[in-house]
C-alpha atoms as a PDB file:
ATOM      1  CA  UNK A   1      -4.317  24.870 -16.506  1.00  0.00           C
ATOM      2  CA  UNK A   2      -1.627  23.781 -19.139  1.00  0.00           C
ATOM      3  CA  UNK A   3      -1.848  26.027 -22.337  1.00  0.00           C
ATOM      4  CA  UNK A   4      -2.021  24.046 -25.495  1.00  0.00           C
ATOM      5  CA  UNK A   5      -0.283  25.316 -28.582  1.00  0.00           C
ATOM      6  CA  UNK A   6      -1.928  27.277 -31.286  1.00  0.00           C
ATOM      7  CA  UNK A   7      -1.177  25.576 -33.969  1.00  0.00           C
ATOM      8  CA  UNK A   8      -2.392  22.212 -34.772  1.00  0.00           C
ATOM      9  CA  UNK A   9       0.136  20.818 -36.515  1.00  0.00           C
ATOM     10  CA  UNK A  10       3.279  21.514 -32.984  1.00  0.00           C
ATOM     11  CA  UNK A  11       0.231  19.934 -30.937  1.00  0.00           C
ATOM     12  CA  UNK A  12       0.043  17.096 -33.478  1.00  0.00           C
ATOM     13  CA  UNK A  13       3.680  16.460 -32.327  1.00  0.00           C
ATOM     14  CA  UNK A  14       3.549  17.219 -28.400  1.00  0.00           C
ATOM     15  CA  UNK A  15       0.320  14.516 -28.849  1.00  0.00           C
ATOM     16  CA  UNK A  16       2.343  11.497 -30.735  1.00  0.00           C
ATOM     17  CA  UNK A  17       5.300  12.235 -28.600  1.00  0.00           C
ATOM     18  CA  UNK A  18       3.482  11.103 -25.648  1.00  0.00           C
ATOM     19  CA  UNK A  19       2.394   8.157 -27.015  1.00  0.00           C
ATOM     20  CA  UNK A  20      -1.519   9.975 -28.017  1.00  0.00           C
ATOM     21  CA  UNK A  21      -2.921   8.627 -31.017  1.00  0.00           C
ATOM     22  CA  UNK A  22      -4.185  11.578 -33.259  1.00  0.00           C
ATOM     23  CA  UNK A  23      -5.836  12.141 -36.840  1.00  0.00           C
ATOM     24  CA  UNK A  24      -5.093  15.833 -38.793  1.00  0.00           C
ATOM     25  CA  UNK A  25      -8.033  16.538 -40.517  1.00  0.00           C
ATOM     26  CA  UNK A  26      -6.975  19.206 -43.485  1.00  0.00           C
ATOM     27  CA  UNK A  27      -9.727  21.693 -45.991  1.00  0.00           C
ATOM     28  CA  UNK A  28      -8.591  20.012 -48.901  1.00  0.00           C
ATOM     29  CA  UNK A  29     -11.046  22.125 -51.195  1.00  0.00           C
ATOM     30  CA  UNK A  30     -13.970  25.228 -50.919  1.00  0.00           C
ATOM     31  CA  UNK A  31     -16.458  26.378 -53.337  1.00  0.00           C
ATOM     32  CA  UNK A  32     -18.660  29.695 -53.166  1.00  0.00           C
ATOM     33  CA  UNK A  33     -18.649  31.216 -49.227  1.00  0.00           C
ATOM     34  CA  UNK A  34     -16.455  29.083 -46.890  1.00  0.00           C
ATOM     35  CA  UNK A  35     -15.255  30.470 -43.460  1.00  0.00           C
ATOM     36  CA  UNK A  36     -11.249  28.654 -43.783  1.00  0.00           C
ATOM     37  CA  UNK A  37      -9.470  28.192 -46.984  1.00  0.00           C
ATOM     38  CA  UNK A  38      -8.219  25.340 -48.194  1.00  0.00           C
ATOM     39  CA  UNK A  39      -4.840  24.269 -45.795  1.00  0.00           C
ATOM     40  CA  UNK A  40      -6.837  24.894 -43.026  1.00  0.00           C
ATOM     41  CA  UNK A  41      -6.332  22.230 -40.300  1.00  0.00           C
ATOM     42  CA  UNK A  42      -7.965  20.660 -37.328  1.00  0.00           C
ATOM     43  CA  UNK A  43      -5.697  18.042 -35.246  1.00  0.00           C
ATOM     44  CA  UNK A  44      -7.756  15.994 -33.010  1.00  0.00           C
ATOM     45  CA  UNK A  45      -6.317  13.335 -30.764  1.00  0.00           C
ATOM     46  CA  UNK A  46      -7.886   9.936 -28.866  1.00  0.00           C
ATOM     47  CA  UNK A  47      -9.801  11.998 -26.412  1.00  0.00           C
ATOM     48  CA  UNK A  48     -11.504  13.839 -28.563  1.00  0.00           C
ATOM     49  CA  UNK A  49      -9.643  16.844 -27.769  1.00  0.00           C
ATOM     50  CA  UNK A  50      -9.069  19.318 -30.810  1.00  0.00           C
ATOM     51  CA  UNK A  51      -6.683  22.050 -31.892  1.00  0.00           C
ATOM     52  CA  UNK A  52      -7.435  24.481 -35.163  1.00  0.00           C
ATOM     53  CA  UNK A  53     -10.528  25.473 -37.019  1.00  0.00           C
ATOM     54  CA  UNK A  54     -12.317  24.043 -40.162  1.00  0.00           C
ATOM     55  CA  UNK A  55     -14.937  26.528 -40.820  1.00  0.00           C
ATOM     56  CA  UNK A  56     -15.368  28.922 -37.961  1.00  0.00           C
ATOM     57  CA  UNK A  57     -17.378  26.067 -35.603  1.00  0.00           C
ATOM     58  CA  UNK A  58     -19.787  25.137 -38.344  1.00  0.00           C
ATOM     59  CA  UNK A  59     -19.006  21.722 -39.068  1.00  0.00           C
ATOM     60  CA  UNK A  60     -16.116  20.768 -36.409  1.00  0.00           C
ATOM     61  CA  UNK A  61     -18.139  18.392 -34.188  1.00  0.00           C
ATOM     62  CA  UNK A  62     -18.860  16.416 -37.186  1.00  0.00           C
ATOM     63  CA  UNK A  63     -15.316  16.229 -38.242  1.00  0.00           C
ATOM     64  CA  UNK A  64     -13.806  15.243 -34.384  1.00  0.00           C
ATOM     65  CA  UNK A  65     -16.373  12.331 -34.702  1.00  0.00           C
ATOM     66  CA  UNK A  66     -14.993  11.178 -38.073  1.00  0.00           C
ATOM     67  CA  UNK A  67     -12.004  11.600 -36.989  1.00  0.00           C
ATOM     68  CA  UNK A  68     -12.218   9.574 -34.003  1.00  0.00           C
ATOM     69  CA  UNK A  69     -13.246   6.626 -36.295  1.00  0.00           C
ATOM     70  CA  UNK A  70      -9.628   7.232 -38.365  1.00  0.00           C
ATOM     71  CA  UNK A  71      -7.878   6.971 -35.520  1.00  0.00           C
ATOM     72  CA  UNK A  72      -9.264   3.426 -34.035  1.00  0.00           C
ATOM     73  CA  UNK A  73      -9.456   2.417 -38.135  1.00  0.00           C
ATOM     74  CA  UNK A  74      -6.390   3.897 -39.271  1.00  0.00           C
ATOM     75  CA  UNK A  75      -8.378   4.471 -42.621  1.00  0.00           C
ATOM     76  CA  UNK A  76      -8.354   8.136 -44.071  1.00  0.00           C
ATOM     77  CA  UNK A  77     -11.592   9.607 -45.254  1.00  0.00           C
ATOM     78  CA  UNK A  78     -12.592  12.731 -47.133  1.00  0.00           C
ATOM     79  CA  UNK A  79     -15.540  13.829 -46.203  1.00  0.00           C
ATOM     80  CA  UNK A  80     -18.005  16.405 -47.939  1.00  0.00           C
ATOM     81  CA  UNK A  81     -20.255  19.305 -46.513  1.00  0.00           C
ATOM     82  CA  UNK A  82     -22.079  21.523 -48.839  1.00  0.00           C
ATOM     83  CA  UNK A  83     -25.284  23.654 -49.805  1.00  0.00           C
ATOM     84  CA  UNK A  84     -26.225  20.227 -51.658  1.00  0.00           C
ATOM     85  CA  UNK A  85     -25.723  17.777 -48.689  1.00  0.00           C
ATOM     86  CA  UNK A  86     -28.715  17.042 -46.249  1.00  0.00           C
ATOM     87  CA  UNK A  87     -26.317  16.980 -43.180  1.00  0.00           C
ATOM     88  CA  UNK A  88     -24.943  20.661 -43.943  1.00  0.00           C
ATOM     89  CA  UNK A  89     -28.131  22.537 -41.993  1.00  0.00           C
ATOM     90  CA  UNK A  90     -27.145  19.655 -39.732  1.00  0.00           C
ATOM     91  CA  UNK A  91     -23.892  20.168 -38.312  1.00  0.00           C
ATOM     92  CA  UNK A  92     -24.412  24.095 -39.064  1.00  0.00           C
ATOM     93  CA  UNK A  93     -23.198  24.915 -42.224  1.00  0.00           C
ATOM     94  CA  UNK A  94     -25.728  27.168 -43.340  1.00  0.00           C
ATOM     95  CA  UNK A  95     -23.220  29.936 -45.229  1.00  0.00           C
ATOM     96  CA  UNK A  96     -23.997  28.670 -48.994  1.00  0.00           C
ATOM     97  CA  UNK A  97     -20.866  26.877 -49.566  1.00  0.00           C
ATOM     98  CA  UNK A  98     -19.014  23.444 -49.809  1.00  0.00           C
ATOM     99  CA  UNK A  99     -16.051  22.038 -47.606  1.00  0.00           C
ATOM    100  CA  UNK A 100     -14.228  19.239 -48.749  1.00  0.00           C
ATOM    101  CA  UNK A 101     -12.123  17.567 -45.501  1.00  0.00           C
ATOM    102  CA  UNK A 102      -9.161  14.836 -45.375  1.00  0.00           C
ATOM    103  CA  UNK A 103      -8.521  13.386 -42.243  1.00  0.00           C
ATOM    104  CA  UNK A 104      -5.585  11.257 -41.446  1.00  0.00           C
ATOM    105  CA  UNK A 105      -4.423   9.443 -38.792  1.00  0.00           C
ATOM    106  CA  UNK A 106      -0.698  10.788 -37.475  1.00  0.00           C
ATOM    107  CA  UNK A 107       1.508   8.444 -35.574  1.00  0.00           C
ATOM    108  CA  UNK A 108       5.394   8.957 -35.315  1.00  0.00           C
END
């Protein structure tokens, strides 16, 4: 079992450095009860593997398959979940608030 590091942003690196393609997905912006602040990242490479937490589990499988699109686009999105948005109950954010995501795609 290889132990992956903690923090998204060193297994950003140890990714690209291995020739991975990868995406950093960052909370860019919160209002009213969120489970990360904003700075919060998720680093998610090729495979669909992923590093970090956006909001506790509530809206991370949503965000991996965005994220997979950046990375075979190479187009950045910002992406939206909120009391107000249908897909919220969908991917499980049920807490009342609003996450605002950037994702990226990283290459060295």
């Amino acid at each position: 079992m290889t132990s992956l590091p903690s923090n998204p942003i060193d297994q950003l690196f140890e990714w690209t450095a291995r020739g991975q393609k990868a995406a950093l997905a960052t909370v860019v912006s919160t209002w009213g009860s969120s489970p990360r602040p904003p700075g919060s990242h998720l680093a998610i490479n090729e495979s669909g593997d992923f590093v970090g937490s956006l909001s506790g589990g509530c809206i991370e499988g949503a965000v991996v398959d965005a994220a997979l699109a950046v990375i075979k686009t190479g187009k950045t999105q910002l992406l939206d979940y909120g009391v107000t948005n249908e897909m919220a109950w969908e991917v499980g954010l049920a807490c009342g608030g609003k996450v605002t995501v950037f994702v990226e795609p990283i290459s060295l």
